[in-house]
PDB file of N, CA and C in Angstrom:
ATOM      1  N   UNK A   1     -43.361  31.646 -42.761  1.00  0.00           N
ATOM      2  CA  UNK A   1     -42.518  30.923 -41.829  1.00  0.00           C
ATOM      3  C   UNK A   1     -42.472  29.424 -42.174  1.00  0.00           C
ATOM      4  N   UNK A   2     -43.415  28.849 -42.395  1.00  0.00           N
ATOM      5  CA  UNK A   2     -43.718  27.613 -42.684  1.00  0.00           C
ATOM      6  C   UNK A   2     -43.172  27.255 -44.361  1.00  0.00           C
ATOM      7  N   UNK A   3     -42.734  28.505 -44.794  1.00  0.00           N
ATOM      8  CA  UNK A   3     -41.957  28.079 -46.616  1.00  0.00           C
ATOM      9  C   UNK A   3     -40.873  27.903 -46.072  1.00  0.00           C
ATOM     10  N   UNK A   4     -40.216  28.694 -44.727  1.00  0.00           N
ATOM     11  CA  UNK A   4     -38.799  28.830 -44.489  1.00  0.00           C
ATOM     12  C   UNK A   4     -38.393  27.162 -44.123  1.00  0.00           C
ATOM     13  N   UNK A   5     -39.321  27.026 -43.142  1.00  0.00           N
ATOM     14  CA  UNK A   5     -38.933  25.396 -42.484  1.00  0.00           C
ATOM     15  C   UNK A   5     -39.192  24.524 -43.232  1.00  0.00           C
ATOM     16  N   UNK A   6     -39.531  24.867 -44.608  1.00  0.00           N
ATOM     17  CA  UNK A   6     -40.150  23.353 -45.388  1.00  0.00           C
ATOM     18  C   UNK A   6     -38.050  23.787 -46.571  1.00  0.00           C
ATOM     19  N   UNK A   7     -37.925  25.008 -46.616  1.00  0.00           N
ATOM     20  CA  UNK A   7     -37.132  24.900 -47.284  1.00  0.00           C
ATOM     21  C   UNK A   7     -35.694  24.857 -46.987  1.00  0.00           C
ATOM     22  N   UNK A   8     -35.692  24.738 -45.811  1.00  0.00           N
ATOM     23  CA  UNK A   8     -34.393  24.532 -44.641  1.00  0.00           C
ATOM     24  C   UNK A   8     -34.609  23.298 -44.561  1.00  0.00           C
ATOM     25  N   UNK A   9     -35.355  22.390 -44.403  1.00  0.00           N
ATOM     26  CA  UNK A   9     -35.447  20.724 -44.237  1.00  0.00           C
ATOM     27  C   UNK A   9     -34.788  20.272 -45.904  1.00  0.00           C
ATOM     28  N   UNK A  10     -35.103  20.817 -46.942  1.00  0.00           N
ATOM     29  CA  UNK A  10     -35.106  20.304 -48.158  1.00  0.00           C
ATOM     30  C   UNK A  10     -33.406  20.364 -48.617  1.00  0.00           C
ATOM     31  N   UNK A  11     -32.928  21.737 -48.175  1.00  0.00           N
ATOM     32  CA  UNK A  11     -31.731  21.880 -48.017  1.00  0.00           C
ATOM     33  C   UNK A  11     -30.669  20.708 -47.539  1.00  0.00           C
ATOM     34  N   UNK A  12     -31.456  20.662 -46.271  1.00  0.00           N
ATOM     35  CA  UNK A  12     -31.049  19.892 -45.176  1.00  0.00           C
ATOM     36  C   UNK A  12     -30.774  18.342 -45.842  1.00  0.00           C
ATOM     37  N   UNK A  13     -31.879  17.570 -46.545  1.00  0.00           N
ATOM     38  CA  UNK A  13     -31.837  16.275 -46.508  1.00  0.00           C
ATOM     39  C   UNK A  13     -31.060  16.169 -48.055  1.00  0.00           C
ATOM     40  N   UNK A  14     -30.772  17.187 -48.662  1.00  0.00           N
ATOM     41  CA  UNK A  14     -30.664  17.788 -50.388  1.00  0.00           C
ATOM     42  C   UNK A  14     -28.775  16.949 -49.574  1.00  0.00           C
ATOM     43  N   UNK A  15     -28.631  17.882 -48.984  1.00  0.00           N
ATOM     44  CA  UNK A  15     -27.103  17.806 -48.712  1.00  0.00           C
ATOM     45  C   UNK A  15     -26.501  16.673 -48.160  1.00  0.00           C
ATOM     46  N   UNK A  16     -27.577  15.597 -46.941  1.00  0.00           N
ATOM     47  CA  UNK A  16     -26.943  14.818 -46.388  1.00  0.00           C
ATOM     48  C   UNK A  16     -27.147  13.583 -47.718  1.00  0.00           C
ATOM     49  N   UNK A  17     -28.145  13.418 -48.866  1.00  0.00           N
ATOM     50  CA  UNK A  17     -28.154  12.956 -49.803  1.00  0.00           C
ATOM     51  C   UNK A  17     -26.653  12.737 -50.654  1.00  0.00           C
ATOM     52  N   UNK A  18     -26.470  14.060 -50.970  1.00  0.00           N
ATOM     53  CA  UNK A  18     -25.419  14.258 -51.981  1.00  0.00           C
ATOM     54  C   UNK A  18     -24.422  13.943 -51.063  1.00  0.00           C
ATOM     55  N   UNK A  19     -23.860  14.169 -49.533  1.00  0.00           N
ATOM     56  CA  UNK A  19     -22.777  13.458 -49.009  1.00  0.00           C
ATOM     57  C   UNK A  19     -22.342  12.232 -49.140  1.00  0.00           C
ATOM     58  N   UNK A  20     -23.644  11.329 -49.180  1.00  0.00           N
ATOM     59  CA  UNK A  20     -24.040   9.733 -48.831  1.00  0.00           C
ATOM     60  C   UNK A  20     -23.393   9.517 -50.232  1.00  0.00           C
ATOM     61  N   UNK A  21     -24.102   9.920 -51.846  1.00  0.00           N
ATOM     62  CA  UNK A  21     -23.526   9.432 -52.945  1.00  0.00           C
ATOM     63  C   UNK A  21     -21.949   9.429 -53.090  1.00  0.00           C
ATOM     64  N   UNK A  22     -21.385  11.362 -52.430  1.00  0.00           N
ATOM     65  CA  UNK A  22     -20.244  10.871 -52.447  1.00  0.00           C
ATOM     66  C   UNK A  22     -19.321  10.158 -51.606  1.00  0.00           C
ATOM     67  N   UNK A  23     -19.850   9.504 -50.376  1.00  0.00           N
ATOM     68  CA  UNK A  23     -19.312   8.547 -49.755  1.00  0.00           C
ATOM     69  C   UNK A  23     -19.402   7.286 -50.189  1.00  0.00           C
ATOM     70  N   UNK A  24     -20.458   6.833 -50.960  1.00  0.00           N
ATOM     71  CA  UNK A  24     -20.944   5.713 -51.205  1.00  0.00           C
ATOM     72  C   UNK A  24     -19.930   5.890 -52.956  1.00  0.00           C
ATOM     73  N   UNK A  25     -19.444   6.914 -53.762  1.00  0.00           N
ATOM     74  CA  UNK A  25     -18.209   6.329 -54.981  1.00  0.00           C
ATOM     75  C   UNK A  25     -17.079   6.083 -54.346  1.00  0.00           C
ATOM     76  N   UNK A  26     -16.734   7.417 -53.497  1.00  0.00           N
ATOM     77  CA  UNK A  26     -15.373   7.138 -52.618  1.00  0.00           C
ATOM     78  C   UNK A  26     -15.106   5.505 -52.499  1.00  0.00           C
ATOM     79  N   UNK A  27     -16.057   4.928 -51.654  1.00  0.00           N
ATOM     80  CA  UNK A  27     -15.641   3.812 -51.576  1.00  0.00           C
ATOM     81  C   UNK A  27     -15.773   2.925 -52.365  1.00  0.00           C
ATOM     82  N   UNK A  28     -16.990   2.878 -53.547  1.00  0.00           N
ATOM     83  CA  UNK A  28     -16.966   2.092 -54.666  1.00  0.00           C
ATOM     84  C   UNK A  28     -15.297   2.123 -55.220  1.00  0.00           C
ATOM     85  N   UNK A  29     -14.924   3.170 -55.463  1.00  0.00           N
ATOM     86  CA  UNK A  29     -13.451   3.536 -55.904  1.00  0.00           C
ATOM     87  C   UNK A  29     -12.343   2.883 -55.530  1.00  0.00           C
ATOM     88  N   UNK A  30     -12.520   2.969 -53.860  1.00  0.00           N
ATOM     89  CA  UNK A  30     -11.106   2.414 -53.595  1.00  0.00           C
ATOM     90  C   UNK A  30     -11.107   0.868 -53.246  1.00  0.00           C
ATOM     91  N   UNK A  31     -12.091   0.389 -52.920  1.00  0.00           N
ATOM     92  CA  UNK A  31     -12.907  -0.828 -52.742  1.00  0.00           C
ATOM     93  C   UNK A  31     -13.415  -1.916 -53.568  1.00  0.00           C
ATOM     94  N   UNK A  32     -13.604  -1.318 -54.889  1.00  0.00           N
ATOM     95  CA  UNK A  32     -14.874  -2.164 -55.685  1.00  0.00           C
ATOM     96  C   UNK A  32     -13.740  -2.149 -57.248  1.00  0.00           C
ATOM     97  N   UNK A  33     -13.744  -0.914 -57.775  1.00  0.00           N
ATOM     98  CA  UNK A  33     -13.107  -0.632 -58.944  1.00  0.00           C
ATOM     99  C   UNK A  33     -12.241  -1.476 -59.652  1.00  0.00           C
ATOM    100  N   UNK A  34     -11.253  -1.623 -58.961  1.00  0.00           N
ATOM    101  CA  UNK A  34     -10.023  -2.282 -59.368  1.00  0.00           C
ATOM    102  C   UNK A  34     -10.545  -3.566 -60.195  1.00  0.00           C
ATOM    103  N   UNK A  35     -11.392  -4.306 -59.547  1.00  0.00           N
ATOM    104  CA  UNK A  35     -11.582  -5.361 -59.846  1.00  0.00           C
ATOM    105  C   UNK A  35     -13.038  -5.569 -60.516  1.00  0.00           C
ATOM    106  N   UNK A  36     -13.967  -5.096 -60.699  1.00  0.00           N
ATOM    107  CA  UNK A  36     -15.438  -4.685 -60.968  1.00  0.00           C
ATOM    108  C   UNK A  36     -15.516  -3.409 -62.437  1.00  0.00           C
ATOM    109  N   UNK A  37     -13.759  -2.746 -62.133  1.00  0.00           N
ATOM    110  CA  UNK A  37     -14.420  -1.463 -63.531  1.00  0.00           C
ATOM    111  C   UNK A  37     -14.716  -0.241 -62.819  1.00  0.00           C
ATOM    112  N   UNK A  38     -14.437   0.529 -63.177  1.00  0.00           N
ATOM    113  CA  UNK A  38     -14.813   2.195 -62.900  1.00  0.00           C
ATOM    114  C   UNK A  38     -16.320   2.362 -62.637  1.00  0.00           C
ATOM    115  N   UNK A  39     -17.118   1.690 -64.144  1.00  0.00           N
ATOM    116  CA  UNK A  39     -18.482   2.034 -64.028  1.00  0.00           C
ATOM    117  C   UNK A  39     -19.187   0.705 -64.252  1.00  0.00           C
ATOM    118  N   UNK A  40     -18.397  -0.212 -63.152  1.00  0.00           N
ATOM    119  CA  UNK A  40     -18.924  -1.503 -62.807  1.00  0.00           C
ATOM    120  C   UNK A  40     -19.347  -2.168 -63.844  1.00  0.00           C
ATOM    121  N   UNK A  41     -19.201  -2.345 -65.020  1.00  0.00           N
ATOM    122  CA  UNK A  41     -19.357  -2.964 -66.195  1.00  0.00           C
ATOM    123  C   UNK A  41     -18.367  -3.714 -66.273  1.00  0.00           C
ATOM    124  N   UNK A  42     -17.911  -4.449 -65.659  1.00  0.00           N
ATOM    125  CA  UNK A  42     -16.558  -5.493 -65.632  1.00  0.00           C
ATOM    126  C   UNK A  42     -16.821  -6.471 -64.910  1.00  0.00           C
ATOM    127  N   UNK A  43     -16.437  -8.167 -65.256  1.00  0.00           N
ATOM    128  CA  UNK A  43     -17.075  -9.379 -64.999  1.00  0.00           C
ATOM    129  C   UNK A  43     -15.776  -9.487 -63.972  1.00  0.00           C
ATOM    130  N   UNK A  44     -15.653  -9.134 -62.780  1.00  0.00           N
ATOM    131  CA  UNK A  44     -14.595  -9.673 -61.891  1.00  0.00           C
ATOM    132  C   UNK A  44     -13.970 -11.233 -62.169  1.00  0.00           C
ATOM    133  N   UNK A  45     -12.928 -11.507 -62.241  1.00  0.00           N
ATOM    134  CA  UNK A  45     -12.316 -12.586 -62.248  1.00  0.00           C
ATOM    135  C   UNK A  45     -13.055 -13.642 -62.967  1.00  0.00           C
ATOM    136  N   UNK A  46     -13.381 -13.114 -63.745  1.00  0.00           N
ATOM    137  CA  UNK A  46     -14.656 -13.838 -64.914  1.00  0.00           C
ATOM    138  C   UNK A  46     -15.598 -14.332 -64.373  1.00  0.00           C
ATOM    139  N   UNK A  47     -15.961 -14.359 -63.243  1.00  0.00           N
ATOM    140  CA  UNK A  47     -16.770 -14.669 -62.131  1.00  0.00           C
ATOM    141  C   UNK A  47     -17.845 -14.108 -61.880  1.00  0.00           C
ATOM    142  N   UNK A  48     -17.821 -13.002 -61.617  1.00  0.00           N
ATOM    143  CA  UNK A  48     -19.209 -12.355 -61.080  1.00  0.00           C
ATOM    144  C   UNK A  48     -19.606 -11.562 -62.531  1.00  0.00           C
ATOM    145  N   UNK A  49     -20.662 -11.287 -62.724  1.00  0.00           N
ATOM    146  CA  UNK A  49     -21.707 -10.763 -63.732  1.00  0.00           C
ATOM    147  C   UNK A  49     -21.610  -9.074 -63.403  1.00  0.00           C
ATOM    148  N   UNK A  50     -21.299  -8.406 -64.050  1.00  0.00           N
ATOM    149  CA  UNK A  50     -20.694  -6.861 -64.429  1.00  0.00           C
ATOM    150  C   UNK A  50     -21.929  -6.110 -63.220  1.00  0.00           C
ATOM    151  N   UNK A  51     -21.536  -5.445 -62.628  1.00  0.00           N
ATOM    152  CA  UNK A  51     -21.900  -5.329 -60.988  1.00  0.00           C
ATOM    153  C   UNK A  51     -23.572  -4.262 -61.662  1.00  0.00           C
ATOM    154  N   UNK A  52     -23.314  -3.574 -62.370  1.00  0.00           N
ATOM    155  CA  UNK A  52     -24.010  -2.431 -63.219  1.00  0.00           C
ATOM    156  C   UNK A  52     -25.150  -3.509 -64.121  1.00  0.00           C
ATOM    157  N   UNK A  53     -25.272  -4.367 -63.889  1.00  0.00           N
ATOM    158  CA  UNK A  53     -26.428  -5.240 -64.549  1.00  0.00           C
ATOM    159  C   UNK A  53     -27.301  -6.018 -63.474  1.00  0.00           C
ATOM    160  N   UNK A  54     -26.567  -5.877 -62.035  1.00  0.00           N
ATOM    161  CA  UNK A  54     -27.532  -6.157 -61.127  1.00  0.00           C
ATOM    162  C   UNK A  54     -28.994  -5.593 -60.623  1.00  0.00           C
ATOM    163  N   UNK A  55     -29.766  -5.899 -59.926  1.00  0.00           N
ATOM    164  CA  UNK A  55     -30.653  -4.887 -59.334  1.00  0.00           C
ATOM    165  C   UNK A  55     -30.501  -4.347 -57.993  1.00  0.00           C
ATOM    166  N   UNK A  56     -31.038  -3.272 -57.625  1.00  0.00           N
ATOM    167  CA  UNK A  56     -30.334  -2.738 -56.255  1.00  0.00           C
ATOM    168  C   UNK A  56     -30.781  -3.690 -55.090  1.00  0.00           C
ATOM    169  N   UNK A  57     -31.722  -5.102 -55.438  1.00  0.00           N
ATOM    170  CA  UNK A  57     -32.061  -5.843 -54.193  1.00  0.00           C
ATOM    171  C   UNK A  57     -30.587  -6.713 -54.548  1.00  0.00           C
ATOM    172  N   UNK A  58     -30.468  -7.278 -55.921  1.00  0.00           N
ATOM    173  CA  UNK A  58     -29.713  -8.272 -55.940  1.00  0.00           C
ATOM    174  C   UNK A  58     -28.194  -7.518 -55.202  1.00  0.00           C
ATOM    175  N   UNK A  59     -27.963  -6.476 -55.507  1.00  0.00           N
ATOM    176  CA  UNK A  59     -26.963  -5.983 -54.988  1.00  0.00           C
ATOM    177  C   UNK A  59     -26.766  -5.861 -53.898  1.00  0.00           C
ATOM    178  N   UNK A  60     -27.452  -5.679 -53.014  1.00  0.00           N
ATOM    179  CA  UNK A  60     -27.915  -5.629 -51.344  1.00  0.00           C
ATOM    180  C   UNK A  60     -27.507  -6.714 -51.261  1.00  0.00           C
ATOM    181  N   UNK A  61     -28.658  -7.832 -51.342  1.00  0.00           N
ATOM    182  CA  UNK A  61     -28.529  -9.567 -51.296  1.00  0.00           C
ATOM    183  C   UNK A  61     -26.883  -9.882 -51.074  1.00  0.00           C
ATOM    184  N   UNK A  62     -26.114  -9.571 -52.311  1.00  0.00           N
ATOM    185  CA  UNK A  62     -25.040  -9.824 -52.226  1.00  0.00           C
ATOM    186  C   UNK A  62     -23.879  -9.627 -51.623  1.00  0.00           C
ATOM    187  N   UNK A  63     -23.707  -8.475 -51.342  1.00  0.00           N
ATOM    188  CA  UNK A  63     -22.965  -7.918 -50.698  1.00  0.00           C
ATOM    189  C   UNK A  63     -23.309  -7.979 -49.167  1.00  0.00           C
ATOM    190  N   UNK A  64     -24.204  -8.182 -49.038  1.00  0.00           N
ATOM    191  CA  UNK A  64     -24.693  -8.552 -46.807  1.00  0.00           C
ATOM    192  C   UNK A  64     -24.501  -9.875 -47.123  1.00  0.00           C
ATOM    193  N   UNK A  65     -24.774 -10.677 -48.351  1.00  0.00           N
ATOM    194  CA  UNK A  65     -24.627 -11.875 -47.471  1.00  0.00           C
ATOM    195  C   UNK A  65     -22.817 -12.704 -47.829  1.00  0.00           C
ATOM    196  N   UNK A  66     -22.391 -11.644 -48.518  1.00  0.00           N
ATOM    197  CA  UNK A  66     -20.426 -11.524 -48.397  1.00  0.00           C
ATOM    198  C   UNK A  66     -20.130 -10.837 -46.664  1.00  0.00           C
ATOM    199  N   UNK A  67     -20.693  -9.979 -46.889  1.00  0.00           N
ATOM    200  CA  UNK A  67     -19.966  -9.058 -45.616  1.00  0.00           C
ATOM    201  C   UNK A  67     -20.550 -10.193 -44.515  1.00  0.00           C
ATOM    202  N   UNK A  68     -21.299 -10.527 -44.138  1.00  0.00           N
ATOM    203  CA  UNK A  68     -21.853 -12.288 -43.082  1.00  0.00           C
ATOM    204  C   UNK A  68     -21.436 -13.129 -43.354  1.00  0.00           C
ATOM    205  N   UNK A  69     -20.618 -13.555 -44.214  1.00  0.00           N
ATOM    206  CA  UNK A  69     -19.628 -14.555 -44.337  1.00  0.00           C
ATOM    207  C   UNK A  69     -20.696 -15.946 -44.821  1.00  0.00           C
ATOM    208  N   UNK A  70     -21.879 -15.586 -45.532  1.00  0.00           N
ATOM    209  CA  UNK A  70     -22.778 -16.926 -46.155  1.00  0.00           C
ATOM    210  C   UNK A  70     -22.247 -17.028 -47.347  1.00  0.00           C
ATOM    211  N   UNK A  71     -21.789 -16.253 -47.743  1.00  0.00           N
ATOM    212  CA  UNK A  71     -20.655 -16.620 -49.169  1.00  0.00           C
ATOM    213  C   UNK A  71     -19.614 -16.304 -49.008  1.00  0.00           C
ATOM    214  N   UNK A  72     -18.426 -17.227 -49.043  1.00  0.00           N
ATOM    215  CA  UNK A  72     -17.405 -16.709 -49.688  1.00  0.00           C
ATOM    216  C   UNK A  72     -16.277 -16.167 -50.247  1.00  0.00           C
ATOM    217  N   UNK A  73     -16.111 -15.478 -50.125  1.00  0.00           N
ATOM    218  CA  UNK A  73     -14.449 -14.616 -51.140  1.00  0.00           C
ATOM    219  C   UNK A  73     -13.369 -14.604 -50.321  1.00  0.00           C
ATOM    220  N   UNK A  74     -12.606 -14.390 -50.994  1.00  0.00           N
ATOM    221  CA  UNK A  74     -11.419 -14.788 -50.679  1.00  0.00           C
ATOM    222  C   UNK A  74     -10.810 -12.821 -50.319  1.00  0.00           C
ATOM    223  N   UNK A  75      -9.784 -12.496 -50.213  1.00  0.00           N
ATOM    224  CA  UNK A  75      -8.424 -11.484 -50.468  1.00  0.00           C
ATOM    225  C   UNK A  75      -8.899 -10.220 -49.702  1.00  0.00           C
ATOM    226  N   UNK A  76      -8.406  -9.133 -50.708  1.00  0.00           N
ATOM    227  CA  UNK A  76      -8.944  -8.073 -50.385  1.00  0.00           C
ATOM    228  C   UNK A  76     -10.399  -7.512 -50.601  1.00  0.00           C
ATOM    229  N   UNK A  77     -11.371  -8.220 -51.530  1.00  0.00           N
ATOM    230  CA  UNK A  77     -12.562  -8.384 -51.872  1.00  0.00           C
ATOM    231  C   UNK A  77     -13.201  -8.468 -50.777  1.00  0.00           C
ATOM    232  N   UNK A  78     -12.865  -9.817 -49.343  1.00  0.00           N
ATOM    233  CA  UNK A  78     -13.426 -10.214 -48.464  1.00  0.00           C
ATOM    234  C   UNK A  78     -13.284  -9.310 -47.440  1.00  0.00           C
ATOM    235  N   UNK A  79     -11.956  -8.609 -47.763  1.00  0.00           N
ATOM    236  CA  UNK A  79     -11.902  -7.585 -46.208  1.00  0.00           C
ATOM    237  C   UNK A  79     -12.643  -6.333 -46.584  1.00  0.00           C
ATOM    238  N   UNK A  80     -12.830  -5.920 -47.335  1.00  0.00           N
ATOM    239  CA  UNK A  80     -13.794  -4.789 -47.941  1.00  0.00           C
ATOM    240  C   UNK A  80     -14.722  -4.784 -47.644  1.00  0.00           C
ATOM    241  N   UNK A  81     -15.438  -6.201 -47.775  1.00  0.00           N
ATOM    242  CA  UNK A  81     -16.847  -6.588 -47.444  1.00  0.00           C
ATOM    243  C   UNK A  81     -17.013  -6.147 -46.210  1.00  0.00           C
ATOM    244  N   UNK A  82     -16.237  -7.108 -45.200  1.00  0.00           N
ATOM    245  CA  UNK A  82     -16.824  -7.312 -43.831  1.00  0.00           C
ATOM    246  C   UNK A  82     -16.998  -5.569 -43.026  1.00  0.00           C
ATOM    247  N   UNK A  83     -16.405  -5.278 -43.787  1.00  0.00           N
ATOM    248  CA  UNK A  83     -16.365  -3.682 -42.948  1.00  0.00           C
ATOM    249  C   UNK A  83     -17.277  -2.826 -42.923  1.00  0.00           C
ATOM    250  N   UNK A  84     -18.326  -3.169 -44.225  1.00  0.00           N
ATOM    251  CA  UNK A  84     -19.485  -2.680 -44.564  1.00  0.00           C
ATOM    252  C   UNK A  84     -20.766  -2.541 -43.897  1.00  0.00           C
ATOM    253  N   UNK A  85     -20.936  -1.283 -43.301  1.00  0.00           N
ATOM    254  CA  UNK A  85     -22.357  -1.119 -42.362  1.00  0.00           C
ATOM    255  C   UNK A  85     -23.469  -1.339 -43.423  1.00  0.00           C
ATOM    256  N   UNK A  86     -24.684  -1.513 -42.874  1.00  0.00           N
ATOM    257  CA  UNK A  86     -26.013  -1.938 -44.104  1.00  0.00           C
ATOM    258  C   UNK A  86     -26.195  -0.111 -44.556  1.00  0.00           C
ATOM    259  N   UNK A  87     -26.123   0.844 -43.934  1.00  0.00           N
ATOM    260  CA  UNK A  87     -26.012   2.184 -44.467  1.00  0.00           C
ATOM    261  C   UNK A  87     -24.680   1.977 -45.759  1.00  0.00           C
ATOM    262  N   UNK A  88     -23.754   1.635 -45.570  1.00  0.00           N
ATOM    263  CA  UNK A  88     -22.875   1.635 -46.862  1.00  0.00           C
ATOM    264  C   UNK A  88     -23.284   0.989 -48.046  1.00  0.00           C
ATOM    265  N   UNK A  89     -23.848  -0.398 -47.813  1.00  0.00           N
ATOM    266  CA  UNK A  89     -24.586  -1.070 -48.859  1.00  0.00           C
ATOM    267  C   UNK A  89     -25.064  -0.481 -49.158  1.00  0.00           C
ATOM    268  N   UNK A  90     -26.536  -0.713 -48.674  1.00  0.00           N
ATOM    269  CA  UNK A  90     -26.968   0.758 -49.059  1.00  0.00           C
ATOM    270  C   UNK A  90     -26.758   1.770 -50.186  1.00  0.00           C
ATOM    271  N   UNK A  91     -26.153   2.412 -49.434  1.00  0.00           N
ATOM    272  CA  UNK A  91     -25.026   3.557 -50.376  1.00  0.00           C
ATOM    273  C   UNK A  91     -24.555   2.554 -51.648  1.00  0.00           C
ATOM    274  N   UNK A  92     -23.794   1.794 -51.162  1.00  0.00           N
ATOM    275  CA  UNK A  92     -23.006   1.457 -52.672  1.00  0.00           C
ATOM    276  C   UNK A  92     -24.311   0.780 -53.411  1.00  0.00           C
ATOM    277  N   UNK A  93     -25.095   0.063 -53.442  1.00  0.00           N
ATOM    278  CA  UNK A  93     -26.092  -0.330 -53.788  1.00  0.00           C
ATOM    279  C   UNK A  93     -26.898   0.296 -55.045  1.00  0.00           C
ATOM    280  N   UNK A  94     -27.285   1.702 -54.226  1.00  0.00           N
ATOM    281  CA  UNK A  94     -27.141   3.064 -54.977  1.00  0.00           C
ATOM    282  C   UNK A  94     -26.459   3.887 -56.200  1.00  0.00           C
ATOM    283  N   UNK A  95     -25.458   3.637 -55.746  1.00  0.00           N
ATOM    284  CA  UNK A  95     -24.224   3.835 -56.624  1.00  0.00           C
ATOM    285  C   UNK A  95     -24.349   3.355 -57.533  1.00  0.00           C
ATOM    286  N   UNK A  96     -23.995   2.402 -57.657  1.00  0.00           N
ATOM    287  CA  UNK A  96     -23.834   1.378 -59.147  1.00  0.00           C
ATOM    288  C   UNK A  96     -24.993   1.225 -59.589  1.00  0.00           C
ATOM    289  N   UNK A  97     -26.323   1.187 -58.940  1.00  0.00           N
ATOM    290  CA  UNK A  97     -27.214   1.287 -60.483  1.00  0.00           C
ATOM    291  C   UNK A  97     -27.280   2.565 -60.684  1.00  0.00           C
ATOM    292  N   UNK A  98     -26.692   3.795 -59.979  1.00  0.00           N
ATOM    293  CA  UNK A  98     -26.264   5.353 -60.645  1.00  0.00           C
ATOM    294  C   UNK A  98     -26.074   5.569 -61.692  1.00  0.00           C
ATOM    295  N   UNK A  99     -24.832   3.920 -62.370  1.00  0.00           N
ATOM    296  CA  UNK A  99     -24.111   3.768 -63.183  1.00  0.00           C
ATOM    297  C   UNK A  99     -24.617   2.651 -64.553  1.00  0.00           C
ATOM    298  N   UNK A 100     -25.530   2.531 -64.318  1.00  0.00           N
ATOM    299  CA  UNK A 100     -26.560   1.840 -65.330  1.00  0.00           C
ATOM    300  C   UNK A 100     -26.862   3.100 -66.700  1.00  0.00           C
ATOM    301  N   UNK A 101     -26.767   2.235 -67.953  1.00  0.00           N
ATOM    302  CA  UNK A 101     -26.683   3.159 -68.988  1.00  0.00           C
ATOM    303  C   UNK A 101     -28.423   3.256 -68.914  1.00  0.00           C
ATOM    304  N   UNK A 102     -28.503   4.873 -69.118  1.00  0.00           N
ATOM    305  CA  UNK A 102     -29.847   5.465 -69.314  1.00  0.00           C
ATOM    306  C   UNK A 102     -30.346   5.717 -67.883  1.00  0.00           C
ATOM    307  N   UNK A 103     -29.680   5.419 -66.348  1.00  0.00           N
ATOM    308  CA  UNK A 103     -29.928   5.567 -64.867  1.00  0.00           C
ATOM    309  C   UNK A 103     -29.664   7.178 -64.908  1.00  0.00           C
ATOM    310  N   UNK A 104     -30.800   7.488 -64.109  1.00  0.00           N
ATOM    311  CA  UNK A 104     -31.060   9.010 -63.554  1.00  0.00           C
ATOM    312  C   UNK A 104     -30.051   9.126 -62.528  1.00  0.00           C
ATOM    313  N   UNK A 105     -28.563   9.792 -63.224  1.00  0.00           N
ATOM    314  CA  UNK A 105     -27.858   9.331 -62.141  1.00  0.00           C
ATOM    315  C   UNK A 105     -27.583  10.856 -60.959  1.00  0.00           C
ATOM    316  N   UNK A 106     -27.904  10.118 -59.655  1.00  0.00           N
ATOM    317  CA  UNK A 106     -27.352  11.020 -58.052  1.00  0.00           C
ATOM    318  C   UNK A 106     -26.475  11.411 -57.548  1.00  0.00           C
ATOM    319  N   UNK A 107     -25.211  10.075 -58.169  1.00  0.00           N
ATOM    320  CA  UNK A 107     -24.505  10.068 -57.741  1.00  0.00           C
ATOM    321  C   UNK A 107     -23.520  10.270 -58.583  1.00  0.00           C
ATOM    322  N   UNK A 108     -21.830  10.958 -57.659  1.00  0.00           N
ATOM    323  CA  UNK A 108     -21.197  11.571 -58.651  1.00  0.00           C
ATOM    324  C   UNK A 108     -20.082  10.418 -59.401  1.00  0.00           C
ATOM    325  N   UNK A 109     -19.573  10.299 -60.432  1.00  0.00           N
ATOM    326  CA  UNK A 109     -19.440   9.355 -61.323  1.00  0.00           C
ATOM    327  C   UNK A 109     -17.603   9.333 -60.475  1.00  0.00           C
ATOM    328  N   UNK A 110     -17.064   8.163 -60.476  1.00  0.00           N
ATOM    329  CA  UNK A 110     -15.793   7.667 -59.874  1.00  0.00           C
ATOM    330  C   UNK A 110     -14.384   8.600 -60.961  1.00  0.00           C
ATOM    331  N   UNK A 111     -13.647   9.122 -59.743  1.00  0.00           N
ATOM    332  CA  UNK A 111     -12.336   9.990 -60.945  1.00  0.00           C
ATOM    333  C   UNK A 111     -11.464   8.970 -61.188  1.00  0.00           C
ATOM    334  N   UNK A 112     -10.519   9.093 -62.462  1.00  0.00           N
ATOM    335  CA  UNK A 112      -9.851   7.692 -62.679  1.00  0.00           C
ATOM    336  C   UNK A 112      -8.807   8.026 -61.745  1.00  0.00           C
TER     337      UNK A 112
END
């Protein structure tokens, strides 16, 4: 009984995992891409440093302190931000070092 409930939990957290990654490209995708690169290896507006060379704190760091308005941006970049719960960071956070060459990656890779 006790294999059943250890393997119904594993299931359980297996799946809300793999939802989160693919919520967390979804929005890398429609959000981030354009301007950052598919697999975030792209220097936005020659500006920011290829998103996939960050670390997942620096990435956090950055993006909460865009979406709080202590830095910054301008366009559609800025409205993207602000919309962002710390669970999405998070998530996207995740994501993109997914996308780090040689990263054990979780998450599922962005469709063109």
């Amino acid at each position: 009984m006790k294999r059943l409930i250890v393997g119904v939990l594993v299931i359980c957290i297996s799946g809300t995992a793999l939802a989160d990654a693919s919520d967390a490209a979804k929005k890398y995708a429609q959000g981030c891409a354009d301007c950052h690169g598919r697999k975030a290896d792209r220097a936005a507006f020659g500006k920011a440093p290829p998103l996939v060379s960050l670390s997942r704190e620096q990435l956090v760091g950055a993006l909460t302190d865009r979406r709080d308005g202590k830095v910054a941006t301008s366009g559609a970049a800025q409205r993207a931000k602000t919309a962002l719960t710390d669970e999405d960071i998070q998530g996207l956070a995740g994501y993109i070092r997914s996308l780090a060459p040689g990263a054990d990656s979780a998450a599922p890779a962005v469709a063109n």
